[in-house]
Protein backbone atom coordinates (compact mmCIF):
# COMPACT_ATOMS: atom_id res chain seq x y z
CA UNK A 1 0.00 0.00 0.00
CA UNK A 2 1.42 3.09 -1.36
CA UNK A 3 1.65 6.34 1.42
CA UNK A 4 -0.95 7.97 -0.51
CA UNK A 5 -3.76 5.30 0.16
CA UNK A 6 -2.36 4.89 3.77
CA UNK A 7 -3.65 8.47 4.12
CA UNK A 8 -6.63 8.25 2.06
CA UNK A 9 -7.38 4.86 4.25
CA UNK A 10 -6.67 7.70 7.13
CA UNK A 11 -8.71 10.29 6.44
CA UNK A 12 -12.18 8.26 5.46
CA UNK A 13 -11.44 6.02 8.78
CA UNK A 14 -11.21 9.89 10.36
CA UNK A 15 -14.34 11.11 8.64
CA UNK A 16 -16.00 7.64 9.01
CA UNK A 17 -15.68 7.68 12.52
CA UNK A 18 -17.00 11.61 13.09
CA UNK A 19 -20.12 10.93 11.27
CA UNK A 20 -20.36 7.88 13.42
CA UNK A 21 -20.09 9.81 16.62
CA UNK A 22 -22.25 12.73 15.37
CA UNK A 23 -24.89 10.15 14.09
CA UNK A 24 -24.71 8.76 18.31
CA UNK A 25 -23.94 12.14 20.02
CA UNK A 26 -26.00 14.62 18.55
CA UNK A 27 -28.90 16.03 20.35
CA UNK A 28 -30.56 17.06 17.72
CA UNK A 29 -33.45 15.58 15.43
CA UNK A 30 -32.49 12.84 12.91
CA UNK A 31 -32.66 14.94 9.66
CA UNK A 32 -30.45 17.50 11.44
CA UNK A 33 -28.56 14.81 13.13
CA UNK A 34 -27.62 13.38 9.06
CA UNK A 35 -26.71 16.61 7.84
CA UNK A 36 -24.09 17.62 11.01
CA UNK A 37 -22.83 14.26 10.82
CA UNK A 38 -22.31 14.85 7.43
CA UNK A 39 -20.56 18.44 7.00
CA UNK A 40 -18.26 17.61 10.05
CA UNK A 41 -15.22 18.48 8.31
CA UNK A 42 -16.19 21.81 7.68
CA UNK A 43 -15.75 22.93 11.19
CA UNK A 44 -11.44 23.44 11.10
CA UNK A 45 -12.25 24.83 7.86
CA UNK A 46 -14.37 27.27 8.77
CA UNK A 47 -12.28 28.49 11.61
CA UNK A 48 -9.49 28.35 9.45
CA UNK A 49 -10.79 30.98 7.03
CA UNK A 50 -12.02 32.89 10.41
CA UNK A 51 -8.35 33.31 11.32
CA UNK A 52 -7.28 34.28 7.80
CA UNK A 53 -9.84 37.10 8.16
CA UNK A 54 -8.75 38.37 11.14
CA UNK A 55 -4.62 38.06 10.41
CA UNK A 56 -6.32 40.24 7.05
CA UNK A 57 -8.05 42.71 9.65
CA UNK A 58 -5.40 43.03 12.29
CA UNK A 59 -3.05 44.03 8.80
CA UNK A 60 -5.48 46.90 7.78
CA UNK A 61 -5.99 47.91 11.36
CA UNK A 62 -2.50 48.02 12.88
CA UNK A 63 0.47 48.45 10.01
CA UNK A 64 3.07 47.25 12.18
CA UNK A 65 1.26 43.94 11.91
CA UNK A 66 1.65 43.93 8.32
CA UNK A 67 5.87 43.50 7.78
CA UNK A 68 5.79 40.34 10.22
CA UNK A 69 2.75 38.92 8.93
CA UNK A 70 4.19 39.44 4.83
CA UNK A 71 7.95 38.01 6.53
CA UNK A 72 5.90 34.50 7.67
CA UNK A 73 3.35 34.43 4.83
CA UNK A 74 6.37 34.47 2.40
CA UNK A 75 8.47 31.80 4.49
CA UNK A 76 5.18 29.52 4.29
CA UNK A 77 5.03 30.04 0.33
CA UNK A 78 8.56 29.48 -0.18
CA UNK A 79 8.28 26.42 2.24
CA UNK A 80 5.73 24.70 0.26
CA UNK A 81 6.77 25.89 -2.91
């Protein structure tokens, strides 16, 4: 098994296992129960973009936030690039 579909084999097991728990945990009614089981994931997204917004704010608001905030955002690209 190649390291790719060790981490797909990861990740559904992951998201298998959250819709699982929602599906049991959930005090909510079973349509709503489905759908929050369901769009999980979206959670750590959603708070990602939240931060992004607010690192965008905090550069608008306060400039002296801006030359730290451009030094790490152009390590990460050239990191992953």
């Amino acid at each position: 098994m190649s390291a790719y579909e060790l981490r797909r084999v990861a990740i559904t097991i992951l998201y298998v296992a959250g819709v699982i728990w929602g599906l049991l945990r959930t005090d909510a009614r079973p349509v709503e129960r489905v759908v929050l089981s369901l769009l999980w994931p979206l959670g750590p997204l959603a708070f990602l973009v939240t931060l992004a917004i607010l690192v965008a704010a905090s550069v608008i608001a306060y400039p002296l936030v801006m030359v730290p905030a451009v030094v790490v955002l152009a390590a990460l690209w050239w990191a992953l690039v």
